[in-house]
C-alpha atoms as a PDB file:
ATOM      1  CA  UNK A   1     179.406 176.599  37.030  1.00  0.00           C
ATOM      2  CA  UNK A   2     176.088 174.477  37.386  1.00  0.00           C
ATOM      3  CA  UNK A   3     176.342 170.861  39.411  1.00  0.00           C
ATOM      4  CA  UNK A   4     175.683 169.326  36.185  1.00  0.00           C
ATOM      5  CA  UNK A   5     179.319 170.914  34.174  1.00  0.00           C
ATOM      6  CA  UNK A   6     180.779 170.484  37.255  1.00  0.00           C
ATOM      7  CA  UNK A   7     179.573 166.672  37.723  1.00  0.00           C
ATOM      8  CA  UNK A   8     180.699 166.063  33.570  1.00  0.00           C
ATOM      9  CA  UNK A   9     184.117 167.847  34.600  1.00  0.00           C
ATOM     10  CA  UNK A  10     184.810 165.917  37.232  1.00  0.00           C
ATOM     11  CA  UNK A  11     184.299 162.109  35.375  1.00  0.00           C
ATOM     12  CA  UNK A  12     185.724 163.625  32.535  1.00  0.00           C
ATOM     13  CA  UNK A  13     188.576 164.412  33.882  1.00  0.00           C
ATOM     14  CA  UNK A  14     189.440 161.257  35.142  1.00  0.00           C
ATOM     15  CA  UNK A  15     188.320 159.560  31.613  1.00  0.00           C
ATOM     16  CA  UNK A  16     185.312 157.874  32.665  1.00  0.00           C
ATOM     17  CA  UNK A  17     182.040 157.458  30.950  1.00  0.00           C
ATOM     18  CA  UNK A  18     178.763 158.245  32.381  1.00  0.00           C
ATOM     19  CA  UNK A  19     178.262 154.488  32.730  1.00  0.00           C
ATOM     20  CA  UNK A  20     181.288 154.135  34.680  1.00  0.00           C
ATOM     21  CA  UNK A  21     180.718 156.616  37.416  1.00  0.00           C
ATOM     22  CA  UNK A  22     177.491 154.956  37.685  1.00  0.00           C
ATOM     23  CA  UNK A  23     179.122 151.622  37.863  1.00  0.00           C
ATOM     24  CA  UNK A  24     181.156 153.185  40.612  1.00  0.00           C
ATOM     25  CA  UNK A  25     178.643 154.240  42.532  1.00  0.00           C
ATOM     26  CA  UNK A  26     177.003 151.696  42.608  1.00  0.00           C
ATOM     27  CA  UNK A  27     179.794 148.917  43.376  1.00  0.00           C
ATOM     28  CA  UNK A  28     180.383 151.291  46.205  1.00  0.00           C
ATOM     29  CA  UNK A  29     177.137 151.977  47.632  1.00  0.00           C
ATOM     30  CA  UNK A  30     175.302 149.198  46.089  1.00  0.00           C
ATOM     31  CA  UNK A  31     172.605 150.954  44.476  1.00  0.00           C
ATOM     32  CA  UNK A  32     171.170 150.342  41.059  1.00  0.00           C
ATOM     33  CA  UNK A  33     172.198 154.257  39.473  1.00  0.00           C
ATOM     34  CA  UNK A  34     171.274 153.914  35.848  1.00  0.00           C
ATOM     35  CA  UNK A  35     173.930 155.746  33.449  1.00  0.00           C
ATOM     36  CA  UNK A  36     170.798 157.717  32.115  1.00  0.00           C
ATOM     37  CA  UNK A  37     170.166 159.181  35.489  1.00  0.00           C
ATOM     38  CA  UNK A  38     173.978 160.355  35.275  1.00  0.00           C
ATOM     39  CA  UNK A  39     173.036 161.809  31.789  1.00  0.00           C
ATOM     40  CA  UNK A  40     170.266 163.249  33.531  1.00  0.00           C
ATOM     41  CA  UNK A  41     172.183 165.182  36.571  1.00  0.00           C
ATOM     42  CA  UNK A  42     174.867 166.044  33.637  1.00  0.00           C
ATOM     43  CA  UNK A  43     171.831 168.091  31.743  1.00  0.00           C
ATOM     44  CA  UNK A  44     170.451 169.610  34.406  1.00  0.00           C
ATOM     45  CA  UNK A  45     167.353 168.254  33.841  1.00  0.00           C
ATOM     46  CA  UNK A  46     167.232 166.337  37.231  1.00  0.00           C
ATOM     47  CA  UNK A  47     169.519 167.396  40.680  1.00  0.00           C
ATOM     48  CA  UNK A  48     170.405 164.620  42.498  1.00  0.00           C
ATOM     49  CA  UNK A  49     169.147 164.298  45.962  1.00  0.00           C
ATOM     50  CA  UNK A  50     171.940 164.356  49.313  1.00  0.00           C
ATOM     51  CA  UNK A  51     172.450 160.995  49.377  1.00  0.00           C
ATOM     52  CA  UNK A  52     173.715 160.752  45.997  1.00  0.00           C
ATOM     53  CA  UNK A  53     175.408 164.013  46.485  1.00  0.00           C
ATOM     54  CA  UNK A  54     177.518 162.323  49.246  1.00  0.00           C
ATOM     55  CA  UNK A  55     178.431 159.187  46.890  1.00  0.00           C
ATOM     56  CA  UNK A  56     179.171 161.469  44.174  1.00  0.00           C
ATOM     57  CA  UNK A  57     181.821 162.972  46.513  1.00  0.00           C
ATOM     58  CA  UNK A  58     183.289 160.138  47.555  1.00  0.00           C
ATOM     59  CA  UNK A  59     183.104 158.304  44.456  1.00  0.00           C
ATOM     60  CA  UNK A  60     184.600 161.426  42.228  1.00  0.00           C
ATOM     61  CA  UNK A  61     187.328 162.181  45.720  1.00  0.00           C
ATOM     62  CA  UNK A  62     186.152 165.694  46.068  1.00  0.00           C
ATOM     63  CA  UNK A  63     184.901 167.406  49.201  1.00  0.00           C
ATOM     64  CA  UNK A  64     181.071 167.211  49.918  1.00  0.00           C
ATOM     65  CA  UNK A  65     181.250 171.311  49.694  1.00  0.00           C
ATOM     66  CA  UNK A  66     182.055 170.612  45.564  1.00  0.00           C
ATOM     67  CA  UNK A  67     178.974 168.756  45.041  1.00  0.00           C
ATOM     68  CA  UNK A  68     176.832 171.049  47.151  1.00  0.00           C
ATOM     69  CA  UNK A  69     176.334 168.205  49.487  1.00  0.00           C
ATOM     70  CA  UNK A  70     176.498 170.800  52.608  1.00  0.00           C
ATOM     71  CA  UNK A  71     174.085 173.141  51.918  1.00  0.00           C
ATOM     72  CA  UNK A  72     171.819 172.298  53.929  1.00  0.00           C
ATOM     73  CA  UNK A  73     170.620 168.957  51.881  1.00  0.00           C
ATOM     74  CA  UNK A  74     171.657 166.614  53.848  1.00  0.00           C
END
């Protein structure tokens, strides 16, 4: 599975919109994430970088290994 079905699973599964993970994010982390840039990783057009990796982890509550986070990124 590609980081961008597996990022769509993920918020998906817990009934969110891409707007809301991004609203998540950034409440958490206090960044300005745009939902487009979620659209974006969803597509596979863009990868996000490590350090949105890591909030994407926390944010979604699955290990950094899930997101690729550890592979050297970071």
């Amino acid at each position: 599975m590609d980081l961008g079905d597996l990022i769509r699973d993920l918020r998906t599964a817990r009934g969110w919109s891409q707007g809301r993970l991004s609203d998540r994010i950034n409440a958490r982390y206090g960044t300005a994430l745009a939902r487009e840039y979620v659209s974006r990783w969803e597509r596979g057009a863009v990868m996000p970088g490590a350090y949105y990796l890591r909030c994407l982890s926390v944010v979604l509550d699955v290990p950094l290994a899930v997101t690729g986070g550890s592979s050297g990124q970071a």
